[in-house]
C-alpha atoms as a PDB file:
ATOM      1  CA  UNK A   1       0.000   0.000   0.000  1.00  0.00           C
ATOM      2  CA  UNK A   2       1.075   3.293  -1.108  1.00  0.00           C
ATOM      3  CA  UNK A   3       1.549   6.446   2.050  1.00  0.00           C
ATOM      4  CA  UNK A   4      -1.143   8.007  -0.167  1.00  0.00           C
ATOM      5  CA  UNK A   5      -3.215   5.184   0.014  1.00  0.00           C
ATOM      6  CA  UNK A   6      -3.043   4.444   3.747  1.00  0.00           C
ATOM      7  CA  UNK A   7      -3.023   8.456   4.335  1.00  0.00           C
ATOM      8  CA  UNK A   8      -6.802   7.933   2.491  1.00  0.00           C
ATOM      9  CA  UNK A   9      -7.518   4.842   4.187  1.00  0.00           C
ATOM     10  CA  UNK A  10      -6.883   6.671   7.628  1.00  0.00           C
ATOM     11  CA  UNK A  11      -9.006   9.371   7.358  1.00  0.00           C
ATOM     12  CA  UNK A  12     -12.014   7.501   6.575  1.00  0.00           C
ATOM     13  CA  UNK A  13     -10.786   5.027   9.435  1.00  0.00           C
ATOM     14  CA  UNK A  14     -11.263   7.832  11.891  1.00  0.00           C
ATOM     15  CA  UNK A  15     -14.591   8.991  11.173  1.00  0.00           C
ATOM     16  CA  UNK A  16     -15.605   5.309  11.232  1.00  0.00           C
ATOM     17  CA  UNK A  17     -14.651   5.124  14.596  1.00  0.00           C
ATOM     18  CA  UNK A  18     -15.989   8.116  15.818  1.00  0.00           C
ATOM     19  CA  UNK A  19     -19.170   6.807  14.619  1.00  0.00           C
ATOM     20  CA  UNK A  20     -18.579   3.719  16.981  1.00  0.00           C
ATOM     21  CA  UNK A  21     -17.625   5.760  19.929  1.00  0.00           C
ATOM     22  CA  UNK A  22     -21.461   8.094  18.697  1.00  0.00           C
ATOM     23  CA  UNK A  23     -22.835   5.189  20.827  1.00  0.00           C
ATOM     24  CA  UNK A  24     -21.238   5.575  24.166  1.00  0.00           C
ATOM     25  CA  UNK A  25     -22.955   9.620  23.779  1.00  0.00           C
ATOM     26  CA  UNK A  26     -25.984   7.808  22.831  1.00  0.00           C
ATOM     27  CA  UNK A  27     -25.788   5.464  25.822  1.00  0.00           C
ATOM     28  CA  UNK A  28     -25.194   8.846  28.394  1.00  0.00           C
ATOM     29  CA  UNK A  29     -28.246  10.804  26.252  1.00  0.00           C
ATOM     30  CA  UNK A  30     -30.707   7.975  27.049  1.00  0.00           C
ATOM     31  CA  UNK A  31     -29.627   7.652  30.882  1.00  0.00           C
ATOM     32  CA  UNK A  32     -29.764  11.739  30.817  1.00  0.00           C
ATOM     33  CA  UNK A  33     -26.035  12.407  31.495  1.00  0.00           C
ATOM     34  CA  UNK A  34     -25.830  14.841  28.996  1.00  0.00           C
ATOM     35  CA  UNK A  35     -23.170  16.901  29.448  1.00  0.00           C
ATOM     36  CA  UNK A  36     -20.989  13.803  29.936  1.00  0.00           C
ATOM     37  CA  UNK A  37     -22.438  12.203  26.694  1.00  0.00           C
ATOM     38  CA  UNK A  38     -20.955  15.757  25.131  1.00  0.00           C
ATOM     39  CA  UNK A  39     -17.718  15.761  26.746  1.00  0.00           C
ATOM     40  CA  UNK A  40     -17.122  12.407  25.326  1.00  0.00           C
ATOM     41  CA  UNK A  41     -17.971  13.418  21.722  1.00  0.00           C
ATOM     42  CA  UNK A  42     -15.818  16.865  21.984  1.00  0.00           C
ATOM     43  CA  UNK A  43     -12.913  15.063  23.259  1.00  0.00           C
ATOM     44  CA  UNK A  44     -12.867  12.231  20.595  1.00  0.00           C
ATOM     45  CA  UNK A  45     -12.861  15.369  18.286  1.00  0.00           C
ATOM     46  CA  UNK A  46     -10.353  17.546  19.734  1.00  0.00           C
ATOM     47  CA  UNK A  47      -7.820  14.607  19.568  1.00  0.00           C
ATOM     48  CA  UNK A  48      -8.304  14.399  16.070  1.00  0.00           C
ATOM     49  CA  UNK A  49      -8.486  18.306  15.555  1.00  0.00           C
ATOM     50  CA  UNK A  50      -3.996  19.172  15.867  1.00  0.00           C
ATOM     51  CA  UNK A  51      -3.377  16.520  12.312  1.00  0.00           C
ATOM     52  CA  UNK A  52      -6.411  16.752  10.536  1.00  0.00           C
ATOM     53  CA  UNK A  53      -5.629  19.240   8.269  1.00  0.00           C
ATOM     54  CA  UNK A  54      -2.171  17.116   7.123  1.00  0.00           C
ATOM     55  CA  UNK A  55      -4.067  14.367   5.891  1.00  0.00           C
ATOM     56  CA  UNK A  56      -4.764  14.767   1.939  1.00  0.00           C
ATOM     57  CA  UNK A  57      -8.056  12.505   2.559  1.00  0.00           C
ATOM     58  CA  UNK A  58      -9.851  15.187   4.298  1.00  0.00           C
ATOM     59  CA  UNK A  59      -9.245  17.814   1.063  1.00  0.00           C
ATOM     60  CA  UNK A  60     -10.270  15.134  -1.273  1.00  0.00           C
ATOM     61  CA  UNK A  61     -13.233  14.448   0.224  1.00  0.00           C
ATOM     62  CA  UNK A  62     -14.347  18.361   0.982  1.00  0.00           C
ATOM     63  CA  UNK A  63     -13.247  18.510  -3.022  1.00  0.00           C
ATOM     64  CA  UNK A  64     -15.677  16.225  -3.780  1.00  0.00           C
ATOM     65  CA  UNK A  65     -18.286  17.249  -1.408  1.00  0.00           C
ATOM     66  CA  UNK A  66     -17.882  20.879  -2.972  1.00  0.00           C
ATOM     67  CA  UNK A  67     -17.783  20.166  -6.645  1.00  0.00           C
ATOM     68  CA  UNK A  68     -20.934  18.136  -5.954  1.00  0.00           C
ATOM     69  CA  UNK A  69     -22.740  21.463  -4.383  1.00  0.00           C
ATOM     70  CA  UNK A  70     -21.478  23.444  -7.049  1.00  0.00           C
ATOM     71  CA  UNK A  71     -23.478  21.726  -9.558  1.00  0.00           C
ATOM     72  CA  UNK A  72     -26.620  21.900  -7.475  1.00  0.00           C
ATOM     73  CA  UNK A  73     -26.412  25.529  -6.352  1.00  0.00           C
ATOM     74  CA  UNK A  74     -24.772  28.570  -7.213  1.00  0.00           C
ATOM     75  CA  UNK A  75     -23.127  29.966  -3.965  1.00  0.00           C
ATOM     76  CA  UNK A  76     -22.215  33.837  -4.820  1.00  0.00           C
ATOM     77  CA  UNK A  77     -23.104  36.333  -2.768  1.00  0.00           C
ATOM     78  CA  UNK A  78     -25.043  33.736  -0.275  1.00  0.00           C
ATOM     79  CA  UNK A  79     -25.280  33.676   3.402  1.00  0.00           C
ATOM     80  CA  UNK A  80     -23.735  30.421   4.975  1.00  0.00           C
ATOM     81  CA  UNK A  81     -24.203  28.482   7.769  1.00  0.00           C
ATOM     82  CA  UNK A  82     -21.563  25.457   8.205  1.00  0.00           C
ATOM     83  CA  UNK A  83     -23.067  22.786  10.721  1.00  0.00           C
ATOM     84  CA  UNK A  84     -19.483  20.814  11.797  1.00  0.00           C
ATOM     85  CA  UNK A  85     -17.072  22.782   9.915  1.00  0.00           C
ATOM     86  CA  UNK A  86     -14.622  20.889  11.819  1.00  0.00           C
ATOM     87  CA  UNK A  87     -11.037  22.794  10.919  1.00  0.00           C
ATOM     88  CA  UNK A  88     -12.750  24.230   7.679  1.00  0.00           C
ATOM     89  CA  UNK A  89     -12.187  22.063   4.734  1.00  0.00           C
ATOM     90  CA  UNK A  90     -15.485  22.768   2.804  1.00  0.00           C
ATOM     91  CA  UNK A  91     -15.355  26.274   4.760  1.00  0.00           C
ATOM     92  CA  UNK A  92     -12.758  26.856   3.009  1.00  0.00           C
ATOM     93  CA  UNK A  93     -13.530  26.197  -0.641  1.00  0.00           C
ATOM     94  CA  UNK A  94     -16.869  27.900  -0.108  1.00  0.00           C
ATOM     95  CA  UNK A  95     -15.113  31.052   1.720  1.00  0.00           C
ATOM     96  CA  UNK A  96     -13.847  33.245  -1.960  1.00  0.00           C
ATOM     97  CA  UNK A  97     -17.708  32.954  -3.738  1.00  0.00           C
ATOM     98  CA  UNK A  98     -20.030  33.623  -0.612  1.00  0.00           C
ATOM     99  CA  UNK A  99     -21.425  36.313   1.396  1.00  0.00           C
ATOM    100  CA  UNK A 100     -20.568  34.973   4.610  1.00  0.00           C
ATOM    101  CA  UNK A 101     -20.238  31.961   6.854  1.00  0.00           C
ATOM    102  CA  UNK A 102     -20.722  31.105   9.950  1.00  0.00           C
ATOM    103  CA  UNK A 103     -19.018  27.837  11.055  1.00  0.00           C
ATOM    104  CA  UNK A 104     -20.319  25.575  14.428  1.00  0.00           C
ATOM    105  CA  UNK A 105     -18.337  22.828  15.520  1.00  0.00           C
ATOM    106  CA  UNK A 106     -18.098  20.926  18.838  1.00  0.00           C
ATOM    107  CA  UNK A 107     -14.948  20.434  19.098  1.00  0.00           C
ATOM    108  CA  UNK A 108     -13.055  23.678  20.270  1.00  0.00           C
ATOM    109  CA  UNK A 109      -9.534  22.413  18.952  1.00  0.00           C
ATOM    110  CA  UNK A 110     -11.070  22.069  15.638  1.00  0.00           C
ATOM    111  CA  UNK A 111     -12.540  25.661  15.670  1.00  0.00           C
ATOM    112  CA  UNK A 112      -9.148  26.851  17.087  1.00  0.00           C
ATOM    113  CA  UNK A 113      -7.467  25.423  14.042  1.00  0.00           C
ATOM    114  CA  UNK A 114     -10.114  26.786  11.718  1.00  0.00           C
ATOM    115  CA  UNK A 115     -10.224  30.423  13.250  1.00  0.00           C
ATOM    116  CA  UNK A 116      -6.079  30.619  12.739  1.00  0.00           C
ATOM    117  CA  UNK A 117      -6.896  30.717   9.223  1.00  0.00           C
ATOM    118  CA  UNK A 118      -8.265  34.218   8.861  1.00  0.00           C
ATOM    119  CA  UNK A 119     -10.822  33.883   6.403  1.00  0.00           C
ATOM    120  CA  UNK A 120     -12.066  37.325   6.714  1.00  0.00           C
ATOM    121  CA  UNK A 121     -15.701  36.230   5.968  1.00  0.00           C
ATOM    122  CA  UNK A 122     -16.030  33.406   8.401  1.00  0.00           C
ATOM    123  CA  UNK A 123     -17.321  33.570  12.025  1.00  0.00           C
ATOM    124  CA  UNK A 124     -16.845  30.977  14.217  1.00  0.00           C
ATOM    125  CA  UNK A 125     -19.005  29.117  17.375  1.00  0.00           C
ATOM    126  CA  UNK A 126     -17.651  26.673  19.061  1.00  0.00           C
ATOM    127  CA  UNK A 127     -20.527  24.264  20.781  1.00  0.00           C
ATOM    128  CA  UNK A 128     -23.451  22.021  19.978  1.00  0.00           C
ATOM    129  CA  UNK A 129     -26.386  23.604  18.268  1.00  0.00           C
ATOM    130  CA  UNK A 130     -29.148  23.501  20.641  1.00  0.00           C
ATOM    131  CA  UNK A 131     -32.698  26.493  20.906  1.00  0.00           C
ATOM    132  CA  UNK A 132     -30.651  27.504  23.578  1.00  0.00           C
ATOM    133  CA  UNK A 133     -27.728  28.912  22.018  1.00  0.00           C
ATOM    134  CA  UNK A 134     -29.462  29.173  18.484  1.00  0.00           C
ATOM    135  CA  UNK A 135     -32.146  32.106  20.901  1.00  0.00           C
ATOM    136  CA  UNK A 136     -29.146  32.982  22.242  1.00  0.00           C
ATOM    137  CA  UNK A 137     -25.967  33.417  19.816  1.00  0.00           C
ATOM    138  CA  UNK A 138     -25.826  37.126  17.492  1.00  0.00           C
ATOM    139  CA  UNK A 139     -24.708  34.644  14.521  1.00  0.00           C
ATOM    140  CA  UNK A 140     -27.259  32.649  15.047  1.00  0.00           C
ATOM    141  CA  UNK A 141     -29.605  35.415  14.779  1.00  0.00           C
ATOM    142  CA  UNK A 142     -30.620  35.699  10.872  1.00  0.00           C
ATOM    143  CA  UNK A 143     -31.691  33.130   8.541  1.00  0.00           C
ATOM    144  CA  UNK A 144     -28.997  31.207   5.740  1.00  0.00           C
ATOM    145  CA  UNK A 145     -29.139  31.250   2.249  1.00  0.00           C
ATOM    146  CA  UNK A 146     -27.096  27.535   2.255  1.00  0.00           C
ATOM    147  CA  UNK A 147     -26.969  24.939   5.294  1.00  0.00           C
ATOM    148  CA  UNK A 148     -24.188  22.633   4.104  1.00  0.00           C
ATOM    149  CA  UNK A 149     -23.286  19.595   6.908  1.00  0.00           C
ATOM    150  CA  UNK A 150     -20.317  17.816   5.464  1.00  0.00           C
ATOM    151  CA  UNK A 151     -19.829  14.380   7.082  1.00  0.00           C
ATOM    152  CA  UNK A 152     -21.859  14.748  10.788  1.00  0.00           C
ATOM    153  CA  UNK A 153     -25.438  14.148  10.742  1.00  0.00           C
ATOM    154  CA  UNK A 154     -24.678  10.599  10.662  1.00  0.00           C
ATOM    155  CA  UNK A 155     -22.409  10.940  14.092  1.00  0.00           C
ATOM    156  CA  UNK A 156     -25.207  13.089  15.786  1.00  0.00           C
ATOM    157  CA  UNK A 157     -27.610  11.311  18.900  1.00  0.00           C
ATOM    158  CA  UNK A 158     -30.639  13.058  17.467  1.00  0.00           C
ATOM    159  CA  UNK A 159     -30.749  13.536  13.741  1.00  0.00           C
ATOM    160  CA  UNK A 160     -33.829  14.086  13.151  1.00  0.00           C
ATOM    161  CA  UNK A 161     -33.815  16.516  15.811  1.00  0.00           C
ATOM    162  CA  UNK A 162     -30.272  18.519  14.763  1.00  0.00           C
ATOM    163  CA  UNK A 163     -32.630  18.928  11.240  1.00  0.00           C
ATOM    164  CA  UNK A 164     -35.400  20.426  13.239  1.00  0.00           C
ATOM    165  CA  UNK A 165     -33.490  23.000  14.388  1.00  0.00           C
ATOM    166  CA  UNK A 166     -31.083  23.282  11.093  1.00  0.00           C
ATOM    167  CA  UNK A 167     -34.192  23.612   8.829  1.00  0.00           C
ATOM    168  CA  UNK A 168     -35.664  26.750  11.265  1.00  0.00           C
ATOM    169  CA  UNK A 169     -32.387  28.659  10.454  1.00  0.00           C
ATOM    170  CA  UNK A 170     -33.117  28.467   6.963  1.00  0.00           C
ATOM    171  CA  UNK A 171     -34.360  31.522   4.775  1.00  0.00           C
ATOM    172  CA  UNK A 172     -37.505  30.904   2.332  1.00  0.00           C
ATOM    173  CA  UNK A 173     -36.253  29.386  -0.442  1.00  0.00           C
ATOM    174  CA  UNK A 174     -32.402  28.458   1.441  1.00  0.00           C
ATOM    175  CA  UNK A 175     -30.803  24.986   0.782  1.00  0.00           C
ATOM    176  CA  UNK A 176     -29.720  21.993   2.807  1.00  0.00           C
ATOM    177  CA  UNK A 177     -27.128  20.266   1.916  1.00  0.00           C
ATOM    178  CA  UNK A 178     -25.437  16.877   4.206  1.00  0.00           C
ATOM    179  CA  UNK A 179     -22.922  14.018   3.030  1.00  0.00           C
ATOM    180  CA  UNK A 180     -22.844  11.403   5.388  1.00  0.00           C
ATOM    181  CA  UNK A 181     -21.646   7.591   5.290  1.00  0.00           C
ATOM    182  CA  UNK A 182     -24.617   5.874   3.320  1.00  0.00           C
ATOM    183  CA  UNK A 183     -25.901   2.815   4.976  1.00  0.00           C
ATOM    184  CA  UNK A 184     -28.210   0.509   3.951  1.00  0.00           C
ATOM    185  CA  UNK A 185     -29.894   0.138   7.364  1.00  0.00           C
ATOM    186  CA  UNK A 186     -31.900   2.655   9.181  1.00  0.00           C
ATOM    187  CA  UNK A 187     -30.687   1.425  12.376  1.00  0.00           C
ATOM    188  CA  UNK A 188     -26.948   1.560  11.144  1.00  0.00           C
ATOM    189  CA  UNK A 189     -24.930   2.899  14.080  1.00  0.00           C
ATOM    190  CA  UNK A 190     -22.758   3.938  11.361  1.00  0.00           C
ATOM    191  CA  UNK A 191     -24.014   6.545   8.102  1.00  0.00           C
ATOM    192  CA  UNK A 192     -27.417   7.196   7.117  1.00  0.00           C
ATOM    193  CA  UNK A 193     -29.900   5.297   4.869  1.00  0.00           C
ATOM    194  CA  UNK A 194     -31.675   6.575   1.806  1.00  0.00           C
ATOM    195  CA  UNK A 195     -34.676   6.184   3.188  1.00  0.00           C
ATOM    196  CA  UNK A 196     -33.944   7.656   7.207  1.00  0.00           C
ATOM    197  CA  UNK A 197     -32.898  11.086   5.129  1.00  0.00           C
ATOM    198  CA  UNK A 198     -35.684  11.153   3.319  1.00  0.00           C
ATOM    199  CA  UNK A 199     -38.166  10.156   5.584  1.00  0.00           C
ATOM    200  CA  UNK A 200     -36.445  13.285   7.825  1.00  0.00           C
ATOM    201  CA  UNK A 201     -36.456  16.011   5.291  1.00  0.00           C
ATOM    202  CA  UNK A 202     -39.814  15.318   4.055  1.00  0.00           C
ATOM    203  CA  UNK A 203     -40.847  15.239   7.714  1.00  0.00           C
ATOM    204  CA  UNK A 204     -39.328  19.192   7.863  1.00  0.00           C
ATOM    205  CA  UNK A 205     -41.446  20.247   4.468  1.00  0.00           C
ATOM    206  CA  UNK A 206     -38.074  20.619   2.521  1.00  0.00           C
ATOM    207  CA  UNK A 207     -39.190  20.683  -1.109  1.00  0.00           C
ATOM    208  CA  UNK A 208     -37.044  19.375  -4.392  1.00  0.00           C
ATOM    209  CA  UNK A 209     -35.852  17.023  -2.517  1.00  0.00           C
ATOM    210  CA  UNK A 210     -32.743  14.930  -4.063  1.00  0.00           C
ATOM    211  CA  UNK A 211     -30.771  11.993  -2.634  1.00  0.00           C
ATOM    212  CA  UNK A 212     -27.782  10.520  -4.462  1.00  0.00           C
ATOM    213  CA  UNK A 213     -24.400   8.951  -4.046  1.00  0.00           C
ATOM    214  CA  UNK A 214     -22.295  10.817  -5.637  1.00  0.00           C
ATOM    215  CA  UNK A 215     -19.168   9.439  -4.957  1.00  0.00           C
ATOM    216  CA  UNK A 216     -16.782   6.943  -2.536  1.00  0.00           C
ATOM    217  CA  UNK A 217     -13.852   6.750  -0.210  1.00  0.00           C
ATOM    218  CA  UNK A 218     -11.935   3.732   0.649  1.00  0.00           C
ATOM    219  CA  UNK A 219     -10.920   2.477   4.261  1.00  0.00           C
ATOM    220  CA  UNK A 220      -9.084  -0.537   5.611  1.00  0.00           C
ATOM    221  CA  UNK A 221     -12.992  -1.720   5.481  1.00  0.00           C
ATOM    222  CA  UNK A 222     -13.090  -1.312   2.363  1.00  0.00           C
ATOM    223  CA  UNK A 223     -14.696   1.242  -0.657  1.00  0.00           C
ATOM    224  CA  UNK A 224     -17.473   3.306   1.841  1.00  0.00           C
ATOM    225  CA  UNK A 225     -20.239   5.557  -0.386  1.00  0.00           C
ATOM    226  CA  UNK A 226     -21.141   8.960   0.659  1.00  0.00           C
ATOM    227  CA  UNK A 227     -24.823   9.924   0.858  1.00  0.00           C
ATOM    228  CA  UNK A 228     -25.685  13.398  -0.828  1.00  0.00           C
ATOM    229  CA  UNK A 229     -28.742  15.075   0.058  1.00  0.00           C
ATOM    230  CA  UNK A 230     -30.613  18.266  -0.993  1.00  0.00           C
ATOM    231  CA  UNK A 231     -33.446  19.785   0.356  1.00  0.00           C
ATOM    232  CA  UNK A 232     -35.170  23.552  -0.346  1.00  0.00           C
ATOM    233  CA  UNK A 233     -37.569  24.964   2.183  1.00  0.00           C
ATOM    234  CA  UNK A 234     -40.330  26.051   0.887  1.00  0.00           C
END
């Protein structure tokens, strides 16, 4: 195996696993520990956050991710919200065409490392999205042109729920867009199925409504699909 080749297999290694350790936060949700359930998902995050960066996996697949939302919707001049921007891969690319973004992660290492880059467009928040901070937050305030949430829904406790609240910061007309781990199981405890994601942004009243697979990465597992889907509230 090539470095490249492992370097690609790593990345998507990682994010398996963190999808694994979603459970444990599951587990502490269900027993109503929250905030430890949190602290264990930031921390499994922040360890990741000082390399992530360095590995060339994590630009191909924001590449991907981007060229993918560039043929779906024309992003000059619009207002951004980035729902776990992590260090700011897809912030990034998005960053020269748009408006403005604001970028939410968990994990405060990974905003630290995504704040050192400047991008004079691009606030910040680091924490969970929640009414609470969402009633509470200045960025949080107005409504988005574009949601984009590249590789996360499928890690979240609550999906379904994380959409409620993602869809309500949405302007008239705005679009989500997620990529997540495609699964053919609704009750994967890794990825998304077709048919969860739809079920969930029909269940919001997102119109135009598209789900595809638009494209793979490989892992010592073996070739994993990515989910792509796009929804337009009405």
């Amino acid at each position: 195996m090539t470095n490249r080749e492992h370097n690609h297999q790593l990345h998507t290694d990682i994010l398996l696993c963190a999808s694994q350790n979603s459970r444990e936060l599951k587990c502490y949700l269900s027993s109503g520990l929250a905030d430890q359930g949190v602290a264990v998902l930031r921390n499994e995050w922040d360890e990741y956050a000082e390399g992530w960066d360095v590995d060339p996996s994590v630009k191909e697949y924001a590449s991907k991710a981007f060229a993918e939302l560039s043929n779906v919707i024309n992003t000059d001049g619009l207002s951004v919200f980035d729902f776990g921007c992590g260090t700011g891969a897809l912030t990034q690319l998005l960053s020269p065409g748009v408006k403005d973004i604001v970028a939410l992660d968990g994990s405060s290492e990974m905003i630290k490392v995504l704040a050192k880059k400047n991008l004079s467009n691009v606030s910040t928040i680091s924490g969970f999205l929640t009414q609470d901070l969402i009633d509470s937050h200045p960025d949080l305030a107005k409504k988005f042109d574009l949601i984009v949430a590249s590789s996360v829904c499928g890690f979240l406790p609550d999906y379904e729920g994380a959409l409620r609240l993602l869809t309500s910061l949405l302007k008239p007309g705005g679009v989500f867009i997620q990529w997540d781990w495609l699964s053919n199981d609704d009750s994967s405890e890794i990825g998304l199925s077709e048919n969860r994601v739809l079920r969930a942004l029909k269940a919001n009243e997102l119109v135009d409504i598209q789900v595809t697979n638009p494209f793979a990465m490989n892992s010592s597992k073996g070739t994993m699909e990515v989910l792509m889907a796009v929804g337009k509230n009405a």
